[in-house]
N, C-alpha and C. Protein backbone atom coordinates (compact mmCIF):
# COMPACT_ATOMS: atom_id res chain seq x y z
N UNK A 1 58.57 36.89 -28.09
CA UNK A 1 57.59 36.56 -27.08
C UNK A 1 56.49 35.69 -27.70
N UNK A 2 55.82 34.97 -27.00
CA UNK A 2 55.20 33.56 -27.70
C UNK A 2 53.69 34.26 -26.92
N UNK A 3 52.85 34.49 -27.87
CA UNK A 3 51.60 35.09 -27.25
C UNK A 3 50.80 33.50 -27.52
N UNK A 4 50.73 32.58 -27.92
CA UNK A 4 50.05 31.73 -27.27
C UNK A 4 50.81 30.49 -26.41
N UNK A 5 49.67 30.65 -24.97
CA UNK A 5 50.57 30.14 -23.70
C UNK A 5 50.07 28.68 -24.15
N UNK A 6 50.95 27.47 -23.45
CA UNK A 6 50.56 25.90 -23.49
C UNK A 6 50.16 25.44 -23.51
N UNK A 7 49.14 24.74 -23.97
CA UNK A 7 47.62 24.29 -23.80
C UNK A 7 48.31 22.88 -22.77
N UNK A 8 47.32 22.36 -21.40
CA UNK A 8 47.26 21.72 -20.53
C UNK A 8 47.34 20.35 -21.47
N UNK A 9 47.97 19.25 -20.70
CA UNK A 9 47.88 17.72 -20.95
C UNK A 9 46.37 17.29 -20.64
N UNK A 10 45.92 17.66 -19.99
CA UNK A 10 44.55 17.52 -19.34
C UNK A 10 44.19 18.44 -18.62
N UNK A 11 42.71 18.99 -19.49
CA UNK A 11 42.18 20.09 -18.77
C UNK A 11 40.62 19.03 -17.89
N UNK A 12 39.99 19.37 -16.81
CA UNK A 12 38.92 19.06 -16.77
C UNK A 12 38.34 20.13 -15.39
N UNK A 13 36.74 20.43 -15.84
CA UNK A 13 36.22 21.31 -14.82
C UNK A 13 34.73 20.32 -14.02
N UNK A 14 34.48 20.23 -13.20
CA UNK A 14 33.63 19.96 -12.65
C UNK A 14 33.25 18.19 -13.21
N UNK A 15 34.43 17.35 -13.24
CA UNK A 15 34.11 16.03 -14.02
C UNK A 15 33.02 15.80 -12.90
N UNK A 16 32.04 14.52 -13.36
CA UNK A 16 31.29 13.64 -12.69
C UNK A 16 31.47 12.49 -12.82
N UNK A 17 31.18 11.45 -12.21
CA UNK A 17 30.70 10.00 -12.96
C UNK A 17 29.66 9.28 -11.68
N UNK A 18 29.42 8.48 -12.12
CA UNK A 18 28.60 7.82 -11.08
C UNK A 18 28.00 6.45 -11.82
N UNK A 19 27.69 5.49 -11.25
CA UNK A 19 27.23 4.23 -11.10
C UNK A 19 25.56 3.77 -10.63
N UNK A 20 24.98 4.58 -11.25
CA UNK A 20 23.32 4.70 -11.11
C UNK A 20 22.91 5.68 -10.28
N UNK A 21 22.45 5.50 -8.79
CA UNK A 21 22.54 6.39 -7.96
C UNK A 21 23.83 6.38 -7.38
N UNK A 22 25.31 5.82 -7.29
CA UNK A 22 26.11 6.28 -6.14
C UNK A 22 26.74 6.94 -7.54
N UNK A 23 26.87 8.20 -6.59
CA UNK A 23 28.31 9.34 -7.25
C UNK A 23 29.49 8.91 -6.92
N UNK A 24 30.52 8.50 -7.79
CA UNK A 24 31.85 8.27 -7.25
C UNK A 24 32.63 9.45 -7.19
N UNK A 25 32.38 10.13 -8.03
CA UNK A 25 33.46 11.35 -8.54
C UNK A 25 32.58 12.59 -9.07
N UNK A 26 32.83 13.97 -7.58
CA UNK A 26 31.65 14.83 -8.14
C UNK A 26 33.04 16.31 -8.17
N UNK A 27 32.72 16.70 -8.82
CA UNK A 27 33.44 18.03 -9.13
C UNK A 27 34.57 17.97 -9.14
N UNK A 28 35.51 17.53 -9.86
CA UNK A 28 36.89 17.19 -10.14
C UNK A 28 37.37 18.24 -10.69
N UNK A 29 38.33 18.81 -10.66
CA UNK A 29 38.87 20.04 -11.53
C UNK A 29 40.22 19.86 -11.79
N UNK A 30 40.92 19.55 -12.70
CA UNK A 30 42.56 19.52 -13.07
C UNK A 30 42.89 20.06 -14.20
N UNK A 31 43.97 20.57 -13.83
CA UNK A 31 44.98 21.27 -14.87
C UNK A 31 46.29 21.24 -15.04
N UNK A 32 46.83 19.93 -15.64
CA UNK A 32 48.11 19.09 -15.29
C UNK A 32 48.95 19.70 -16.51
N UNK A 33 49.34 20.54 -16.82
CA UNK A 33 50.53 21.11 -17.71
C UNK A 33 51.51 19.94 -18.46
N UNK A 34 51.45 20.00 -20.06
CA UNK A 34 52.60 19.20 -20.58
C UNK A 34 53.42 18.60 -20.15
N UNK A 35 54.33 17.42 -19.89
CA UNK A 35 56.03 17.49 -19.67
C UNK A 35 55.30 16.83 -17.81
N UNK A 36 54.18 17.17 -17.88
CA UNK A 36 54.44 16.67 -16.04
C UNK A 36 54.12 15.23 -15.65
N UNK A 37 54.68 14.70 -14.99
CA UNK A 37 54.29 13.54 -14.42
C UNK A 37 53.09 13.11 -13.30
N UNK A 38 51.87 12.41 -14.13
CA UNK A 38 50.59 12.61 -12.72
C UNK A 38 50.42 11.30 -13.09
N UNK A 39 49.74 11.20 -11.52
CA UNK A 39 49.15 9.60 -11.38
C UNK A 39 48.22 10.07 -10.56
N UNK A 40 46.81 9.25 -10.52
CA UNK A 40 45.79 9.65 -10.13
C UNK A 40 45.06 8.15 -9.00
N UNK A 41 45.48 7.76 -8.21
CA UNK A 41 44.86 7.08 -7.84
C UNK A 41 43.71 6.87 -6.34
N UNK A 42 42.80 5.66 -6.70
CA UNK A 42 41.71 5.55 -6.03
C UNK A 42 41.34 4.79 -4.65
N UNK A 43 40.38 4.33 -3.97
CA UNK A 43 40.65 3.47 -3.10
C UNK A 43 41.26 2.33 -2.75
N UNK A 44 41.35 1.71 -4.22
CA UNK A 44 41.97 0.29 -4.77
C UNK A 44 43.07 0.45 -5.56
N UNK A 45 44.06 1.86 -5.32
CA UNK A 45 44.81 1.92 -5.80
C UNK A 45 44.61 2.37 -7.36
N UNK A 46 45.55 2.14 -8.17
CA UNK A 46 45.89 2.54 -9.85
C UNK A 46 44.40 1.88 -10.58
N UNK A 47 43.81 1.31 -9.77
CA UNK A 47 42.37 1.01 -10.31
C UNK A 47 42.57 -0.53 -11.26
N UNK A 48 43.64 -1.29 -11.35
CA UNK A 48 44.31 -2.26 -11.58
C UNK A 48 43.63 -3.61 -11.17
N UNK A 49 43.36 -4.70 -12.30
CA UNK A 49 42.81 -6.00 -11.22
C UNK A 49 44.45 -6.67 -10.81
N UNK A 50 43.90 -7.59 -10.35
CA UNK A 50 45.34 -8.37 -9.40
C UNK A 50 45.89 -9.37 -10.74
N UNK A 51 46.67 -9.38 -10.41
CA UNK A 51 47.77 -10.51 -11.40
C UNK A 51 46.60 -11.72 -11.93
N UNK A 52 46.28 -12.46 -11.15
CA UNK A 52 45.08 -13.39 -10.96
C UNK A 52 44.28 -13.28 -12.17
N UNK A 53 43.58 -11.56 -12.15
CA UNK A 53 42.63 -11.17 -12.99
C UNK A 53 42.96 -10.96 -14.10
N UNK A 54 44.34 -10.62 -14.42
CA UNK A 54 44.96 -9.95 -16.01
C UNK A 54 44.99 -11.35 -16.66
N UNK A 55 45.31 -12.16 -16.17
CA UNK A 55 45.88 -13.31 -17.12
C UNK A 55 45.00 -13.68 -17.68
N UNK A 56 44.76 -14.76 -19.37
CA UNK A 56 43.47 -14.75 -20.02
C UNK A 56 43.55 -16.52 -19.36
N UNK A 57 41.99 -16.36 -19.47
CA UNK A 57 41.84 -18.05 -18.58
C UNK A 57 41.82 -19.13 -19.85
């Protein structure tokens, strides 16, 4: 028997962030277990600029 259990890929409790006064992200809580597959996305999607933007000018 394995007395210590898995430690999470990502633990987080109550994340914040914010951009001066606007809060984007208030009390976030995840606990995504090893081995799992997560994607997290936002209003604009994977949070990604457009093809346009990646390329170097």
């Amino acid at each position: 028997m394995n007395a210590n259990p898995v430690q999470p890929a990502i633990l987080t409790a109550g994340l914040r962030k914010s951009f001066g006064t606007n809060v984007v992200l208030a009390g976030l809580d995840l606990d995504v277990p090893r081995g799992t597959v997560f994607s997290l996305l936002g209003a604009t999607g994977p949070g990604r600029p457009p093809p346009s933007r990646s390329s170097p000018r």
